[in-house]
C-alpha atoms as a PDB file:
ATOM      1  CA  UNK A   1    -172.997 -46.243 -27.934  1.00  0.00           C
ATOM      2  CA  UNK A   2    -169.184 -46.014 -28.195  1.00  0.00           C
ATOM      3  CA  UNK A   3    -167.683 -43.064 -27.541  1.00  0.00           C
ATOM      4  CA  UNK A   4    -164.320 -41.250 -28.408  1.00  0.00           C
ATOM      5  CA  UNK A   5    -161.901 -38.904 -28.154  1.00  0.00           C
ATOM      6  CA  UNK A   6    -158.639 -37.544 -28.379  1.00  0.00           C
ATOM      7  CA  UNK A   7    -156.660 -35.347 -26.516  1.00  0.00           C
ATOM      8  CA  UNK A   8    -153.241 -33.669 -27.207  1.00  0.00           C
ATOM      9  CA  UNK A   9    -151.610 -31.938 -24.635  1.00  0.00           C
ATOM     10  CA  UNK A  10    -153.500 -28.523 -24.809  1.00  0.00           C
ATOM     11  CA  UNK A  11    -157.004 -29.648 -25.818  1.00  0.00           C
ATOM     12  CA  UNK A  12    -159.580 -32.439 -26.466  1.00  0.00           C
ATOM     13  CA  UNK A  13    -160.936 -33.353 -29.874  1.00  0.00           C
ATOM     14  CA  UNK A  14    -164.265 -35.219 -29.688  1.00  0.00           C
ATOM     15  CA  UNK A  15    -164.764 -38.365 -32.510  1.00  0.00           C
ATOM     16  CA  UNK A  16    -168.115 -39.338 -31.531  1.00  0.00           C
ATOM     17  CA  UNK A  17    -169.705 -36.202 -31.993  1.00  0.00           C
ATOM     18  CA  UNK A  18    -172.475 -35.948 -35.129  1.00  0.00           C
ATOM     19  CA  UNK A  19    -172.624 -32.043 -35.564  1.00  0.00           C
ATOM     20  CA  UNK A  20    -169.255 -31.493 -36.565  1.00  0.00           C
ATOM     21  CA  UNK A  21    -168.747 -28.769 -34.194  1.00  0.00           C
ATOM     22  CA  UNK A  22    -165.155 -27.231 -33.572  1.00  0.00           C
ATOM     23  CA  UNK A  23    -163.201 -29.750 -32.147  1.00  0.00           C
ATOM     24  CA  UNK A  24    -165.585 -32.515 -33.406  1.00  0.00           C
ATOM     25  CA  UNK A  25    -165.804 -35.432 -35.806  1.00  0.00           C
ATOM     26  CA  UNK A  26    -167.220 -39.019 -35.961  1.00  0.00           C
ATOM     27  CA  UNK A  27    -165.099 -41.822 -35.510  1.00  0.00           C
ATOM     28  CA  UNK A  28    -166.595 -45.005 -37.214  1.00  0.00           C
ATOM     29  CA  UNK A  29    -165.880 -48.656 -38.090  1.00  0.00           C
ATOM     30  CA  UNK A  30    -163.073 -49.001 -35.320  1.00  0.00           C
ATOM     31  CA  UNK A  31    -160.886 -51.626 -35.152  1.00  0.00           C
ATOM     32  CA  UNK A  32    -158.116 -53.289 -32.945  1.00  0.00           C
ATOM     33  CA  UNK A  33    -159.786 -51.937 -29.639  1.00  0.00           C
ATOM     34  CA  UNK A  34    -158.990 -55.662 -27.990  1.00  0.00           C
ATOM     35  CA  UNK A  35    -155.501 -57.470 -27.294  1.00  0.00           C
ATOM     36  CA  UNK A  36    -153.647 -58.995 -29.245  1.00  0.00           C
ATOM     37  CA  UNK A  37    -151.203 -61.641 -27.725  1.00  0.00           C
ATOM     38  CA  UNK A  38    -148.216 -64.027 -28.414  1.00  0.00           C
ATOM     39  CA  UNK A  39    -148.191 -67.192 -26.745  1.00  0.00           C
ATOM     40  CA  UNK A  40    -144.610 -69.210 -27.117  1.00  0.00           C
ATOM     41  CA  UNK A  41    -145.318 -72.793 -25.608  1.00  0.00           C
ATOM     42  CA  UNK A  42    -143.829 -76.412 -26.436  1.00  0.00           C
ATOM     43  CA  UNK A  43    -144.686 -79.620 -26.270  1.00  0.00           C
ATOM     44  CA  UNK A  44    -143.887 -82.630 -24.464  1.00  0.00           C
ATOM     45  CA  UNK A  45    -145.318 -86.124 -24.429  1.00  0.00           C
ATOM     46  CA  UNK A  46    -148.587 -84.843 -25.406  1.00  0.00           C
ATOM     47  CA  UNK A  47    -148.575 -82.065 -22.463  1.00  0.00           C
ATOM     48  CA  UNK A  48    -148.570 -78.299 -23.380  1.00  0.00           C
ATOM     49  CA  UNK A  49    -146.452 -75.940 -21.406  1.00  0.00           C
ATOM     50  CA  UNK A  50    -146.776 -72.158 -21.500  1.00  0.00           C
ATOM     51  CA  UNK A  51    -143.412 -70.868 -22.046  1.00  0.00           C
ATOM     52  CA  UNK A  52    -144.474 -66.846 -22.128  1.00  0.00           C
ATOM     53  CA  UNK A  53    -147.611 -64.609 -22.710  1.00  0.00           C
ATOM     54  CA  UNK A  54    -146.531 -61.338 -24.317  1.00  0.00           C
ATOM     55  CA  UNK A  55    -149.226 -58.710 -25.418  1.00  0.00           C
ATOM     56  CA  UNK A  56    -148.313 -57.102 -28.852  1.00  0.00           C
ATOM     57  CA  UNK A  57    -148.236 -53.569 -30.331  1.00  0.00           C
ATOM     58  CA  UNK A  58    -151.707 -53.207 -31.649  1.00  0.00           C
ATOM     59  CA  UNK A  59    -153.589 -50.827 -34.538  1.00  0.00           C
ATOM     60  CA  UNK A  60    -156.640 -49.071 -34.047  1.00  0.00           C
ATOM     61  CA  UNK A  61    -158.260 -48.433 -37.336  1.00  0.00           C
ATOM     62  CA  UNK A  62    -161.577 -47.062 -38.961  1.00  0.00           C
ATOM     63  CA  UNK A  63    -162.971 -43.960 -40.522  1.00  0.00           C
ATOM     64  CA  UNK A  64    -163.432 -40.436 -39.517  1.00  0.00           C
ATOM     65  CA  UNK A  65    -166.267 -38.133 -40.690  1.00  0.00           C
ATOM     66  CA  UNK A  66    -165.220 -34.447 -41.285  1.00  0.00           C
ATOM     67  CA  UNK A  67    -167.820 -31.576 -41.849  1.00  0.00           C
ATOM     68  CA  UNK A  68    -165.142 -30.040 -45.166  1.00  0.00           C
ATOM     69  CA  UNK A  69    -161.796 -29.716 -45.780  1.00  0.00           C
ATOM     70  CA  UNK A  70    -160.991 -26.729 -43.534  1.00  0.00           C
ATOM     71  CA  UNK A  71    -162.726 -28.908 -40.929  1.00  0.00           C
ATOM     72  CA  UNK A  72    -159.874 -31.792 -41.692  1.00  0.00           C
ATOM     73  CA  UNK A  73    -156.802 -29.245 -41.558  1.00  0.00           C
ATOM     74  CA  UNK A  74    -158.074 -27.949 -38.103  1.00  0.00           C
ATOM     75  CA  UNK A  75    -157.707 -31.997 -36.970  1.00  0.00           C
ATOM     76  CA  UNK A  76    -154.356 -32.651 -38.644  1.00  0.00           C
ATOM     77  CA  UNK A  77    -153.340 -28.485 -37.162  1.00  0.00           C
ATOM     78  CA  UNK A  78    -154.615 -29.936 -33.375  1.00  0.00           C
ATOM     79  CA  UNK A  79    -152.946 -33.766 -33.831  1.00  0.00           C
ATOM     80  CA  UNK A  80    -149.523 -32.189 -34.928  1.00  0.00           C
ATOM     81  CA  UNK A  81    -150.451 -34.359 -38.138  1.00  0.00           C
ATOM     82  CA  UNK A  82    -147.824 -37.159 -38.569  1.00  0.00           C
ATOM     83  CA  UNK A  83    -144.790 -34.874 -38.099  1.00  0.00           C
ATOM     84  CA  UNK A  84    -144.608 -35.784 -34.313  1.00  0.00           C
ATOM     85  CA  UNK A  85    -143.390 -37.544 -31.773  1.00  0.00           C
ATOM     86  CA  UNK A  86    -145.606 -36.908 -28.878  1.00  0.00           C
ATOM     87  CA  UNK A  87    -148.013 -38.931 -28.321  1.00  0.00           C
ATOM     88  CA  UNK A  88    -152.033 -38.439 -28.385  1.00  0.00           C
ATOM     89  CA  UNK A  89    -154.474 -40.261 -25.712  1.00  0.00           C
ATOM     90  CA  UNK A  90    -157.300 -41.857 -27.494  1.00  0.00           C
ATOM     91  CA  UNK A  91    -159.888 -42.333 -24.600  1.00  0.00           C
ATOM     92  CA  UNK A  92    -162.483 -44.955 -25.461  1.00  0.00           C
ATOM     93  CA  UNK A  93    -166.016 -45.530 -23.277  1.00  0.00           C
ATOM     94  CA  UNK A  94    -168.845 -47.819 -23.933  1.00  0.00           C
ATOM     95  CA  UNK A  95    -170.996 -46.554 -20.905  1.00  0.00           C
ATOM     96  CA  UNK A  96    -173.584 -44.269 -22.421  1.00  0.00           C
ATOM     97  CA  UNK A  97    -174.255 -41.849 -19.950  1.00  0.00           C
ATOM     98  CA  UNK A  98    -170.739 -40.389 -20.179  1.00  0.00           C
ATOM     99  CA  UNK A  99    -170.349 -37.197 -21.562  1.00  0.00           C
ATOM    100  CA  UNK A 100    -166.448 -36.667 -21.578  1.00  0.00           C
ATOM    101  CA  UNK A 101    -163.141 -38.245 -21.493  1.00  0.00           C
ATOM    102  CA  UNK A 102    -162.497 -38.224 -17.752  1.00  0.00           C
ATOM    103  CA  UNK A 103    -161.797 -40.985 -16.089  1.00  0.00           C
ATOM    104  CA  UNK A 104    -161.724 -43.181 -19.185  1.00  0.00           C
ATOM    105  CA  UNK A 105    -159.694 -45.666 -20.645  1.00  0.00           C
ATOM    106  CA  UNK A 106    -157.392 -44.429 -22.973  1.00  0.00           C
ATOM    107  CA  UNK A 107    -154.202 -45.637 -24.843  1.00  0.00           C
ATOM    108  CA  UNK A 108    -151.117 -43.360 -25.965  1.00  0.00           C
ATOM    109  CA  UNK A 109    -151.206 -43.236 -29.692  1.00  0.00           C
ATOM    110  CA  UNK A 110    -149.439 -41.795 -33.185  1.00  0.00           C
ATOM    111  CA  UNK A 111    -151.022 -41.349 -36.136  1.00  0.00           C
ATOM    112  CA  UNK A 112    -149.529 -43.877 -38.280  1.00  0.00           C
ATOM    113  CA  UNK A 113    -151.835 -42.912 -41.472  1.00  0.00           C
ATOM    114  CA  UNK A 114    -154.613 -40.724 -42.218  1.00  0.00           C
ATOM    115  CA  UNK A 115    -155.815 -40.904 -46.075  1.00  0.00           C
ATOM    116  CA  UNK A 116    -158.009 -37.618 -47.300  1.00  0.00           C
ATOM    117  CA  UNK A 117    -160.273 -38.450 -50.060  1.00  0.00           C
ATOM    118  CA  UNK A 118    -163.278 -36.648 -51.561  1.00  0.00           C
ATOM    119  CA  UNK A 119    -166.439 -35.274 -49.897  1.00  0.00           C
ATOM    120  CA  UNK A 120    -169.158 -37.846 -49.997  1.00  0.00           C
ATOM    121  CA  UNK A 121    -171.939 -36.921 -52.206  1.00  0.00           C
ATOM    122  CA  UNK A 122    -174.234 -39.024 -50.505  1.00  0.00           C
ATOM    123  CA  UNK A 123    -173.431 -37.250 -46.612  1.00  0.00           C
ATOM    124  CA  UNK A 124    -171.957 -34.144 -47.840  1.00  0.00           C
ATOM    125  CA  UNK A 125    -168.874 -34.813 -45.597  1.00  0.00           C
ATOM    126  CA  UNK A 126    -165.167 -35.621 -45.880  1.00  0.00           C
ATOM    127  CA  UNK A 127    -164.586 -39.792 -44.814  1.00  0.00           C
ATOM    128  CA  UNK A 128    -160.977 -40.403 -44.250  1.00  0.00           C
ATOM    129  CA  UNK A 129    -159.430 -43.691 -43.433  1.00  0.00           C
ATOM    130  CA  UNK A 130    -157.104 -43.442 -40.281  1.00  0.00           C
ATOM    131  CA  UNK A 131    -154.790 -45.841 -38.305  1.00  0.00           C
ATOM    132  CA  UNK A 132    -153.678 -45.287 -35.049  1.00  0.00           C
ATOM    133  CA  UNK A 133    -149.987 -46.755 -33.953  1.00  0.00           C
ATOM    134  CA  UNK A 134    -150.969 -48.032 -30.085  1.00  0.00           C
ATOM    135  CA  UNK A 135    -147.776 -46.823 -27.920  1.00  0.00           C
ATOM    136  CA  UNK A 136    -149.175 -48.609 -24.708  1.00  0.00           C
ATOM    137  CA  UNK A 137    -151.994 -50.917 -23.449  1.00  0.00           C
ATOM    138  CA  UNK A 138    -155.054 -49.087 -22.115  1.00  0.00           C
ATOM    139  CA  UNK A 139    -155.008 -47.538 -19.402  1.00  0.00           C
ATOM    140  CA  UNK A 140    -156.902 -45.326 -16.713  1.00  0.00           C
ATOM    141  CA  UNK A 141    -155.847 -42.445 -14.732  1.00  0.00           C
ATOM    142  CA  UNK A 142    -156.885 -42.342 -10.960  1.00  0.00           C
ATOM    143  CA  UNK A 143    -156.309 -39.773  -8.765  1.00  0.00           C
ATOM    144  CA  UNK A 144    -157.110 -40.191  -5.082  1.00  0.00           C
ATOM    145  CA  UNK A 145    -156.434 -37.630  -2.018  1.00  0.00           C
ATOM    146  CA  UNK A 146    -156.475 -38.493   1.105  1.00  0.00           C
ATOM    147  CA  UNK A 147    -155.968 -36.038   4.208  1.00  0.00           C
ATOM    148  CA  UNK A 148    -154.427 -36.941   6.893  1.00  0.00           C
ATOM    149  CA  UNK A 149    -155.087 -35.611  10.429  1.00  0.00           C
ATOM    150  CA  UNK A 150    -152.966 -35.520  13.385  1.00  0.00           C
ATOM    151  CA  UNK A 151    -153.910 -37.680  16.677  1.00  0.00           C
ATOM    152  CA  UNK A 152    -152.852 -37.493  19.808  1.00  0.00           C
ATOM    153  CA  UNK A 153    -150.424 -34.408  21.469  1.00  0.00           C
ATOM    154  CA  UNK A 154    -148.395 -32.571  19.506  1.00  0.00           C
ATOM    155  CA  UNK A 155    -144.880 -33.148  18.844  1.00  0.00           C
ATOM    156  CA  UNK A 156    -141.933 -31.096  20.738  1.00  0.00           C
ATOM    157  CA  UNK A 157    -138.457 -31.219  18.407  1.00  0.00           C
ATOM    158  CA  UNK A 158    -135.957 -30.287  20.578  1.00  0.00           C
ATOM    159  CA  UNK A 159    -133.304 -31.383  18.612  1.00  0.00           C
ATOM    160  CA  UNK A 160    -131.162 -30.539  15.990  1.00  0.00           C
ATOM    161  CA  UNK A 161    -132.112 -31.868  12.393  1.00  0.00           C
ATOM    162  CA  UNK A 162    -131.254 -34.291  10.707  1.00  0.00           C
ATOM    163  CA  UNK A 163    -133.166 -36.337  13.466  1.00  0.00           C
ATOM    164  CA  UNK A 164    -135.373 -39.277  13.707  1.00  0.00           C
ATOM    165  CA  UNK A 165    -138.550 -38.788  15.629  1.00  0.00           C
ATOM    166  CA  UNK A 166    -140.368 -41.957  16.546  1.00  0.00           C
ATOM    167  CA  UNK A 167    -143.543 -42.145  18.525  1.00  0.00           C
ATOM    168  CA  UNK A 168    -146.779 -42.872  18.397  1.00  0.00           C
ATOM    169  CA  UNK A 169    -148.152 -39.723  16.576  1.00  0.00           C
ATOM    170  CA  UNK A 170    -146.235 -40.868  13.013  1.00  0.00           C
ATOM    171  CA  UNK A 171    -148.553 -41.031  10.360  1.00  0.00           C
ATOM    172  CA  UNK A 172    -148.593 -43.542   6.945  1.00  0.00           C
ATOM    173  CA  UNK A 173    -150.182 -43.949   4.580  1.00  0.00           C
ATOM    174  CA  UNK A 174    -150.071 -47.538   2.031  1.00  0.00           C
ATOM    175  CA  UNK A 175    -150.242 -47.140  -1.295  1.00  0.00           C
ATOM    176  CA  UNK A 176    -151.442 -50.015  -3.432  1.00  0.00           C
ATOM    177  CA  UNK A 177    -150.975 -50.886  -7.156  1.00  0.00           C
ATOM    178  CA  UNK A 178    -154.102 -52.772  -8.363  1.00  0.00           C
ATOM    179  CA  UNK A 179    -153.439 -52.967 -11.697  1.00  0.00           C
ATOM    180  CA  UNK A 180    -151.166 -55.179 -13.590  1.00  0.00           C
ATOM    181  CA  UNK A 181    -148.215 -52.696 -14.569  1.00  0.00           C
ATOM    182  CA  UNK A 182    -146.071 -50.820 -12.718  1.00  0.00           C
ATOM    183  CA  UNK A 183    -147.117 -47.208 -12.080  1.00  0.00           C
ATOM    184  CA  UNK A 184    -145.534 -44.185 -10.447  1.00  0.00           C
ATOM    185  CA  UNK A 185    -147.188 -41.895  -7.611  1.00  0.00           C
ATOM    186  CA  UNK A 186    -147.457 -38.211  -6.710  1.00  0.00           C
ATOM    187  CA  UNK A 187    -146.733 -37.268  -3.100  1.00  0.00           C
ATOM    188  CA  UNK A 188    -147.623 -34.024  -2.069  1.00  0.00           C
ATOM    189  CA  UNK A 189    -146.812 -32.732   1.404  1.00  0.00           C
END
């Protein structure tokens, strides 16, 4: 089962949840979870050559499921509606053992449109049409510690600062990007 949610910078909202809880919804019929790409090539002598691969800005699109209307104006009070410019992270899992958000994929996203029609007579619940404006590709947060422990004797600074002290006991630590963008990292000493 696919699972979803969305988080602004306070709080989480879950869209995959059926008992339309506070803070819950169903998020059905998505759309435009893959890539999208432009490929610019040419063509000579019968050969193709790849000129560039670009990924695209890409929609995500479907329907959410709202117990009422006063369930719909908590969602559009908790998104900021369409009045904002900060961007929401709409995690995404297909493992079905997961139970929240963390350590999920997730893209930065605006609502680009969010249509509120009638309650459904058939479910007794509110089905509005939504699109999602993607602001980046997906992505995953990981957050690693490592401690580091001394070795060897301790070191005696006898001199004044600013001063290099080589030796043996210097300790580092190489960080490696595995992923295909850049990223930044958090040093904490």
């Amino acid at each position: 089962m696919r699972r979803f949610w969305l988080k602004n910078e306070d709080a989480v909202w879950d869209l995959t949840s059926k008992n339309f809880a506070d803070n819950k919804s169903f998020f059905g019929y998505p759309e435009g979870l893959g890539v999208k790409v432009k490929i610019n090539s040419f063509e000579v002598d019968r050969a193709f050559f790849i000129e560039s691969v670009k990924i695209e800005d890409s929609e995500i699109s479907g329907k959410l499921y709202f117990k009422d209307y006063a369930h719909f104006i908590k969602f559009t009070e908790f998104t900021g509606y369409i009045e904002t410019t900060k961007p929401l992270r709409l995690y995404y899992s297909t493992n079905e053992t997961v139970t929240d958000y963390i350590n999920e994929w997730y893209k930065l996203v605006l609502i680009k449109e969010i249509t509120k029609g009638e309650i459904d007579y058939k479910t007794g619940s509110l089905i509005c049409p939504i699109k999602f404006e993607a602001l980046s590709r997906w992505k995953k947060d990981q957050k690693i510690t490592l401690e580091l422990s001394p070795f060897g004797e301790p070191l005696v600074y006898p001199y004044i600062y600013p001063y290099y002290y080589g030796g043996q006991n210097n300790m580092a630590v190489e960080l490696e990007n595995t992923g295909n963008l850049p990223t930044s990292c958090e040093v904490k000493i």
